[in-house]
C-alpha atoms as a PDB file:
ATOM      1  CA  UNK A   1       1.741  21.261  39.936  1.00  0.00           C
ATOM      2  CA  UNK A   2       2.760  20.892  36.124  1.00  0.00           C
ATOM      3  CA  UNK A   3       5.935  21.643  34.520  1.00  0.00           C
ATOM      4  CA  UNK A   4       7.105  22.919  31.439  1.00  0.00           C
ATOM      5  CA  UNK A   5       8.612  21.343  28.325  1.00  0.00           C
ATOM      6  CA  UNK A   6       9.499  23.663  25.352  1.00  0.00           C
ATOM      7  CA  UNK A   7       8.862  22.577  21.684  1.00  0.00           C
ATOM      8  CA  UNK A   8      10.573  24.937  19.396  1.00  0.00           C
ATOM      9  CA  UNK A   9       9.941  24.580  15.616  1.00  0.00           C
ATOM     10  CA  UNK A  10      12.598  25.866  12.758  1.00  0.00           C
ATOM     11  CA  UNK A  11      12.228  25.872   9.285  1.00  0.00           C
ATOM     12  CA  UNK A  12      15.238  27.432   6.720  1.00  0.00           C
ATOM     13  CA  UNK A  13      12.878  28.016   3.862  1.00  0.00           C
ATOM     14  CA  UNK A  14      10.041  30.222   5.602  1.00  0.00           C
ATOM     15  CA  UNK A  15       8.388  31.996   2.116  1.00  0.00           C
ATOM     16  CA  UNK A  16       5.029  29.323   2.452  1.00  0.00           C
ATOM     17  CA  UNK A  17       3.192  28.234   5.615  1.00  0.00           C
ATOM     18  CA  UNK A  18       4.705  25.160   8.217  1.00  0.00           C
ATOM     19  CA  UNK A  19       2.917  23.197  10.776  1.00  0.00           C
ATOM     20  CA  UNK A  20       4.304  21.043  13.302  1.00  0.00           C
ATOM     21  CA  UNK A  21       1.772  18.818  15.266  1.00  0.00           C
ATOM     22  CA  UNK A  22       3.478  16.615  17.661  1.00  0.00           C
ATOM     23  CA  UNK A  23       3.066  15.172  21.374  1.00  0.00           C
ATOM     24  CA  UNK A  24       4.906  14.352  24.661  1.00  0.00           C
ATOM     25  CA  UNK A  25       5.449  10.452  24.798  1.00  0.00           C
ATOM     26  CA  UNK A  26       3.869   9.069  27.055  1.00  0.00           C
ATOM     27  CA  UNK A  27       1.279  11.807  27.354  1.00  0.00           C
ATOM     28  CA  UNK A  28      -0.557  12.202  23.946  1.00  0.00           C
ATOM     29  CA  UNK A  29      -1.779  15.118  23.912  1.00  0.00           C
ATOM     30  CA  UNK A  30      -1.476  16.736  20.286  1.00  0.00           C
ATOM     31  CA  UNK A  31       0.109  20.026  20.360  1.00  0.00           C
ATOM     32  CA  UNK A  32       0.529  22.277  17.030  1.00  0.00           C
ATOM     33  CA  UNK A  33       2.688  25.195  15.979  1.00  0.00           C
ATOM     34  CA  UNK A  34       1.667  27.440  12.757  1.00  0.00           C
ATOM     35  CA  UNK A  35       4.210  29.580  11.101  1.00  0.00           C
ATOM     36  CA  UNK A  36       2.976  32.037   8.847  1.00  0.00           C
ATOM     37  CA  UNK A  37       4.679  32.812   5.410  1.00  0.00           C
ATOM     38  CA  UNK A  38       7.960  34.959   6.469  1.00  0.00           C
ATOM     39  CA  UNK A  39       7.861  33.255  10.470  1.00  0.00           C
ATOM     40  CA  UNK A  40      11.334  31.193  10.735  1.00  0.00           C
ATOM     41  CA  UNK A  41      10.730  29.525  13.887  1.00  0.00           C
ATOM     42  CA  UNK A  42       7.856  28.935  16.524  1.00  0.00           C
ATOM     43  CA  UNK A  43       8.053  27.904  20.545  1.00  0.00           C
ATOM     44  CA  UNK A  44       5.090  26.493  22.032  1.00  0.00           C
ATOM     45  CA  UNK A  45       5.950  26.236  26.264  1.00  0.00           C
ATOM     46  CA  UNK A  46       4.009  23.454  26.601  1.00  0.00           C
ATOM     47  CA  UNK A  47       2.800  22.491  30.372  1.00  0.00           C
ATOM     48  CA  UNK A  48       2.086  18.709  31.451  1.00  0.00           C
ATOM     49  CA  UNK A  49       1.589  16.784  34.684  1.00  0.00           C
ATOM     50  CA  UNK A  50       4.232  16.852  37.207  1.00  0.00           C
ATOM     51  CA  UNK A  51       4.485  13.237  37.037  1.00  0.00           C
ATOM     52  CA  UNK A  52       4.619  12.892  33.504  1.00  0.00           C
ATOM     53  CA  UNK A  53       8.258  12.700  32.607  1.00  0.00           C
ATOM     54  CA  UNK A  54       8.359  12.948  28.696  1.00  0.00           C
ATOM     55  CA  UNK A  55      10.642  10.297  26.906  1.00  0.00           C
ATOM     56  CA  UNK A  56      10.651  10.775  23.244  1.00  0.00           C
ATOM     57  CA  UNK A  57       8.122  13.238  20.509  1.00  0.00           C
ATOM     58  CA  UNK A  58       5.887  11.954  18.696  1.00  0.00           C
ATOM     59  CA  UNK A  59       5.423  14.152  15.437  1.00  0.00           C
ATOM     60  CA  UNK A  60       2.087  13.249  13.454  1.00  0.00           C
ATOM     61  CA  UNK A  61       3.160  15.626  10.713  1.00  0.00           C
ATOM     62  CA  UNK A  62       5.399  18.345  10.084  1.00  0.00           C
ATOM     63  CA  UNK A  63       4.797  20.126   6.512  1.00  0.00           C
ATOM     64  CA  UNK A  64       6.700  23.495   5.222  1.00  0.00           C
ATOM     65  CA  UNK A  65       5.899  25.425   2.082  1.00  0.00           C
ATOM     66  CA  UNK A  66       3.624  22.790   0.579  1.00  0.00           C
ATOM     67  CA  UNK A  67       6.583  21.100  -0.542  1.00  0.00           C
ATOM     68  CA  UNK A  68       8.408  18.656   2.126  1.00  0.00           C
ATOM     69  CA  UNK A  69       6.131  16.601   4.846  1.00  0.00           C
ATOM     70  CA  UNK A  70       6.704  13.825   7.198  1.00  0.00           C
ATOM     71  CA  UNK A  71       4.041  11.921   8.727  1.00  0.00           C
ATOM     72  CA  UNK A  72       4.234   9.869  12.146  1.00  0.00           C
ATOM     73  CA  UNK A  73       7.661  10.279  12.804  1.00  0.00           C
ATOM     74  CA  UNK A  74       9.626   9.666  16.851  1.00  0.00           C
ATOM     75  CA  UNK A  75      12.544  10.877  17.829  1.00  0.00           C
ATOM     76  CA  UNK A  76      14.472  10.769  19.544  1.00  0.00           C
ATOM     77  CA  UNK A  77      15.424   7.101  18.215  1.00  0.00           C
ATOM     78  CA  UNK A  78      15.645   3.912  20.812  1.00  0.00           C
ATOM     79  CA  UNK A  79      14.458   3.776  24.519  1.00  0.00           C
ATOM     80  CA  UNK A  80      14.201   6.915  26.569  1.00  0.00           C
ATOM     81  CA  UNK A  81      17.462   8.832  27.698  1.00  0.00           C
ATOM     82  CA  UNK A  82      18.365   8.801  30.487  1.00  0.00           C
ATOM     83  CA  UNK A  83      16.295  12.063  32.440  1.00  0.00           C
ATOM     84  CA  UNK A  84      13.170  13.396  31.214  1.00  0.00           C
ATOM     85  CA  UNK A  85      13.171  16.124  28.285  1.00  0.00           C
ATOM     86  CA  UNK A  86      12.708  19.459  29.304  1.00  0.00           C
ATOM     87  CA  UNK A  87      13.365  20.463  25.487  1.00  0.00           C
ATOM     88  CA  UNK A  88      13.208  19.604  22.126  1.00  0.00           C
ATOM     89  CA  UNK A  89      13.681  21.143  18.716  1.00  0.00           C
ATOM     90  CA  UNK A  90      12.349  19.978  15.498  1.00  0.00           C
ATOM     91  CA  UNK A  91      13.883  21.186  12.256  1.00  0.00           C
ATOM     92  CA  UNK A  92      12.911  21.459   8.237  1.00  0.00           C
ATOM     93  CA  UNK A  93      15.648  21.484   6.233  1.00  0.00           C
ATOM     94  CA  UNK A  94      13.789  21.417   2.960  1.00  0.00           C
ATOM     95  CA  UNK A  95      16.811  21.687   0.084  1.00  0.00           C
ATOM     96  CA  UNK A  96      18.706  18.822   1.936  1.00  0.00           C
ATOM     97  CA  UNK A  97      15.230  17.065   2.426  1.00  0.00           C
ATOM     98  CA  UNK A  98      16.199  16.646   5.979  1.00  0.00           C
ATOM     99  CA  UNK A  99      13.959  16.962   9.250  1.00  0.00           C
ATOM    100  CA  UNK A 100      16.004  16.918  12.480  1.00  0.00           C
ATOM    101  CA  UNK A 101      14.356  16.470  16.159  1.00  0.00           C
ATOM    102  CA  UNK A 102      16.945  16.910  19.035  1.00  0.00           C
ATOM    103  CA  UNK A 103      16.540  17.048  22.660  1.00  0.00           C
ATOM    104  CA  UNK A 104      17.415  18.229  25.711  1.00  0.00           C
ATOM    105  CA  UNK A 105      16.789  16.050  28.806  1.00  0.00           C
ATOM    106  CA  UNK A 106      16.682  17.328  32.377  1.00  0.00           C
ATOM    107  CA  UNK A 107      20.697  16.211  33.415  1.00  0.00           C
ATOM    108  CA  UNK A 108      21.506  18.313  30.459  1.00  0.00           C
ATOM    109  CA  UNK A 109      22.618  15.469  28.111  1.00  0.00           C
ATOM    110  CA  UNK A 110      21.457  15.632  24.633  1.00  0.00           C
ATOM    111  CA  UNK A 111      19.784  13.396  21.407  1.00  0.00           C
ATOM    112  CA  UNK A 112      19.261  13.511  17.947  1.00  0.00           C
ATOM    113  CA  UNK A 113      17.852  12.080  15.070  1.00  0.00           C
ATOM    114  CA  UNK A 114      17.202  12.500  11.464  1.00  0.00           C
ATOM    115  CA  UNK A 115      14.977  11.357   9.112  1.00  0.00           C
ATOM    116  CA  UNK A 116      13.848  11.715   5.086  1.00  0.00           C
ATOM    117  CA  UNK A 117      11.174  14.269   4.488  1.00  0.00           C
ATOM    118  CA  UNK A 118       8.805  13.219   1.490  1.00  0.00           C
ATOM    119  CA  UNK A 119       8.867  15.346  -1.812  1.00  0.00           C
ATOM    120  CA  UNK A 120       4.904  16.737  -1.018  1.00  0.00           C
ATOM    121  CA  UNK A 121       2.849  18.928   1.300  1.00  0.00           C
ATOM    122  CA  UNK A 122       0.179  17.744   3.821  1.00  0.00           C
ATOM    123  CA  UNK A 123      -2.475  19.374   5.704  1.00  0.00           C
ATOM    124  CA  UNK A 124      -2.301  20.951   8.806  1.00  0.00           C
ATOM    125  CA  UNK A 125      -4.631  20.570  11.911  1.00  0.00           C
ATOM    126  CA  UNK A 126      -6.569  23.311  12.193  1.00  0.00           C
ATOM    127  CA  UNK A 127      -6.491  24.012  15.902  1.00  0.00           C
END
């Protein structure tokens, strides 16, 4: 029976289009939120295997207003905490050039990391 993990995406400049397109470590599978000019935030309730216990998010690229992108980017940092995550938020914070991935794992301890978002857009899977 699968499970669900919850991927919630945030921006705090929402006047151009975002994309998030990340996956479940180990699992792979690419997943992809699209906000639409005006749309602050994004969930995707994402379902996997039962025996997949996710350990970190993999982000192949995150891009708001044509302005700020990162590109193959984990978090959280280091080996995997210490339950599975059941969620995890990724964050644009494009002034402070700032992206910030956080999770929640299953015992209901927490992560975070942070990381330098590059001065330019990228492109956004399509599906």
């Amino acid at each position: 029976m699968p499970k669900t993990v919850i991927m919630t995406f945030w921006r705090d400049n929402y006047t151009g289009p975002a994309c998030l397109e990340y996956s479940w470590v180990p699992e792979g599978k690419r997943r992809n939120i699209q906000l639409e000019p005006g749309q602050q935030k994004g969930t995707n309730k994402d379902e996997v295997d039962d025996g997949l216990d996710p350990s970190h998010v993999q982000v192949y690229v995150a891009t708001n207003n044509e302005a700020v992108s990162i590109a193959n980017w984990q978090f959280p940092e280091g080996k995997p905490g210490p339950a599975p995550i059941m969620t995890a938020r990724v964050e644009v914070h494009q002034e402070q050039l700032e992206i910030i991935g956080a999770v929640i794992y299953e015992d209901g301890s927490n992560a975070k990391s942070k990381a330098t978002l590059d001065k330019c857009g990228r492109d956004c899977p399509t599906e």
